[in-house]
Structure formats: C-alpha cells, structure tokens
C-alpha atoms as a PDB file:
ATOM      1  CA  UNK A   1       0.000   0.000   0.000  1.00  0.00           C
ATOM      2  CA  UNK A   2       1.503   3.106  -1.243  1.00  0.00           C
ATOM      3  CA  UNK A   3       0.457   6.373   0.981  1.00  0.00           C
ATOM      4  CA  UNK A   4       1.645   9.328  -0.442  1.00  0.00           C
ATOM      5  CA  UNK A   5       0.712  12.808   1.491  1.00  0.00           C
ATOM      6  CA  UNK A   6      -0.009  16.122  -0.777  1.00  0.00           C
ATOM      7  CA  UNK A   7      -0.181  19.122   0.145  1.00  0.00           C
ATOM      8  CA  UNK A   8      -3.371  20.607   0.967  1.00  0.00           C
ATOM      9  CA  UNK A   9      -4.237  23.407  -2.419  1.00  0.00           C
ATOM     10  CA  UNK A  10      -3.979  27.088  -1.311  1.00  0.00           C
ATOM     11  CA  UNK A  11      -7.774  27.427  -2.954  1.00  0.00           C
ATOM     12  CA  UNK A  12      -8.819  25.232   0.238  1.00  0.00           C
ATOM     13  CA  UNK A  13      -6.512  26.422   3.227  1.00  0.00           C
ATOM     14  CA  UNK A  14      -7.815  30.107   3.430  1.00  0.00           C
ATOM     15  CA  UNK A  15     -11.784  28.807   3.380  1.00  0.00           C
ATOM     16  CA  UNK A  16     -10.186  26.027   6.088  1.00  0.00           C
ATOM     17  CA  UNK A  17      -8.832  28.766   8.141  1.00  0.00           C
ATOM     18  CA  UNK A  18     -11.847  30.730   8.009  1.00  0.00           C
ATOM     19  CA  UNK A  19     -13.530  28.031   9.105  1.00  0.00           C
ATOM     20  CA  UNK A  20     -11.409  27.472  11.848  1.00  0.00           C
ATOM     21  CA  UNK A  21     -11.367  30.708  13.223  1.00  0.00           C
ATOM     22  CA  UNK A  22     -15.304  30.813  12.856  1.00  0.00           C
ATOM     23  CA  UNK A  23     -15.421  28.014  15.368  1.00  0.00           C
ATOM     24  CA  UNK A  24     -13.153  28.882  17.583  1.00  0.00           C
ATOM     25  CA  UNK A  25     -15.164  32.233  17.964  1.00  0.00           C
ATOM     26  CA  UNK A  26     -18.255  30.884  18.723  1.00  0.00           C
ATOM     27  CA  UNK A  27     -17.044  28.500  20.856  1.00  0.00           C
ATOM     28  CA  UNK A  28     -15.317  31.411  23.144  1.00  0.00           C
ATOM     29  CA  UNK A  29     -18.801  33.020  22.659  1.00  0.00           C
ATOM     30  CA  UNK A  30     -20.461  30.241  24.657  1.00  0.00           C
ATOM     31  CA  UNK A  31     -18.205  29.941  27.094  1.00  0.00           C
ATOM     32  CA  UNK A  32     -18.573  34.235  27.636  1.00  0.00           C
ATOM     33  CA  UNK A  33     -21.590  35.002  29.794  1.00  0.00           C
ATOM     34  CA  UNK A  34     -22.298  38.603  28.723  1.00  0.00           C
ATOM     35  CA  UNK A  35     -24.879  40.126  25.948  1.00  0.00           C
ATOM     36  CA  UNK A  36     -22.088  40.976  23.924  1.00  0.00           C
ATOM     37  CA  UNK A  37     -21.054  37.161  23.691  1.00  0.00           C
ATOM     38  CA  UNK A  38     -24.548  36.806  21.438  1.00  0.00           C
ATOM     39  CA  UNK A  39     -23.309  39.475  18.769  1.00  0.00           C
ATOM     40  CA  UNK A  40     -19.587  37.452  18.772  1.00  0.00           C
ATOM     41  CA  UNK A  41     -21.542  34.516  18.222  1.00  0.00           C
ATOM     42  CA  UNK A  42     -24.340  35.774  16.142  1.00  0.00           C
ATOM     43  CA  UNK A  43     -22.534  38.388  13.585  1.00  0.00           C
ATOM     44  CA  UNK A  44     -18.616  37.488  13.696  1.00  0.00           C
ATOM     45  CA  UNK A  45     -18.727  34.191  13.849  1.00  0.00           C
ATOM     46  CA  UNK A  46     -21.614  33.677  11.153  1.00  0.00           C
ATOM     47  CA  UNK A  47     -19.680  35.882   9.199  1.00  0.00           C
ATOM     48  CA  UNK A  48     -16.175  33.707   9.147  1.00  0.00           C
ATOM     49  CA  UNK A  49     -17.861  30.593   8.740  1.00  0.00           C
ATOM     50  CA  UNK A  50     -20.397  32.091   6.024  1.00  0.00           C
ATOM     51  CA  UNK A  51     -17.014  33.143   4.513  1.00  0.00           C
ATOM     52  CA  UNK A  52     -15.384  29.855   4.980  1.00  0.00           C
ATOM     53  CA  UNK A  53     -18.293  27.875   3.523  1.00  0.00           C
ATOM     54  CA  UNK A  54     -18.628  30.433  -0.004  1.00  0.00           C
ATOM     55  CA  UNK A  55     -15.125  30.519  -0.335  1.00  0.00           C
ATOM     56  CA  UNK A  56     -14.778  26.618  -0.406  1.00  0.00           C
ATOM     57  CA  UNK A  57     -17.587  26.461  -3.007  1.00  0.00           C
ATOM     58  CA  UNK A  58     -16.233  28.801  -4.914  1.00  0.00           C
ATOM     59  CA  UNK A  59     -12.933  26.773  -5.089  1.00  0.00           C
ATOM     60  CA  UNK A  60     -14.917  23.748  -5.654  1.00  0.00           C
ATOM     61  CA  UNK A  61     -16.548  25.831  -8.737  1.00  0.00           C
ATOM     62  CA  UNK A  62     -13.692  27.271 -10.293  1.00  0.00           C
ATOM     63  CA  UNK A  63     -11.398  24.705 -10.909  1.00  0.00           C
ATOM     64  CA  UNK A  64      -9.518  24.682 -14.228  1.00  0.00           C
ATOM     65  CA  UNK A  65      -9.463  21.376 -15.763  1.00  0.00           C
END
C-alpha cells in the first residue's frame, strides 16, 4: 500500500482557516456570559464561517481542468 501525502491546495486552506477561526469564535462566545457574547456569536462568527463555507464552493466551482 503506497500512501503518499499532498499538500493541501492554497484554494482550500484560506476557506479552512476561516472556518477554523469561525469556530473557535463561537465556541469562546459560549463559554462568555455577557450580551455581547450573542453578537460574537451571532454576527462574527456567522460571518467567518459564512465566509469559509462560499469561499470553499467557490474553489470547488472554479477549478480549471
């Protein structure tokens, strides 16, 4: 069995970081007990995984074959 590891595309590692970071906010955001901690959640994190998610279809769509 021949396993050979490629590097992950630049097209996908920016909507994968974006993705990331999304999480990562709303997860602080729950753990934050304040009113401000809904707007984190709500606004910035929609926004970066919202990002993340067009981004990664847009890759998918514009590959040149």
């Amino acid at each position: 069995m021949n396993t050979e590891w490629t590097a992950i595309p630049p097209s996908l590692r920016v909507p994968g970081i974006l993705l990331i970071l999304g999480l990562a906010i709303e997860l602080i955001s729950l753990l934050w007990n304040k009113p401000l901690a809904f707007i984190l959640f709500a606004f910035v994190g929609g926004a970066f995984l919202l990002a993340g998610i067009l981004l990664y279809l847009y890759s998918l769509v514009s590959v040149r074959g």
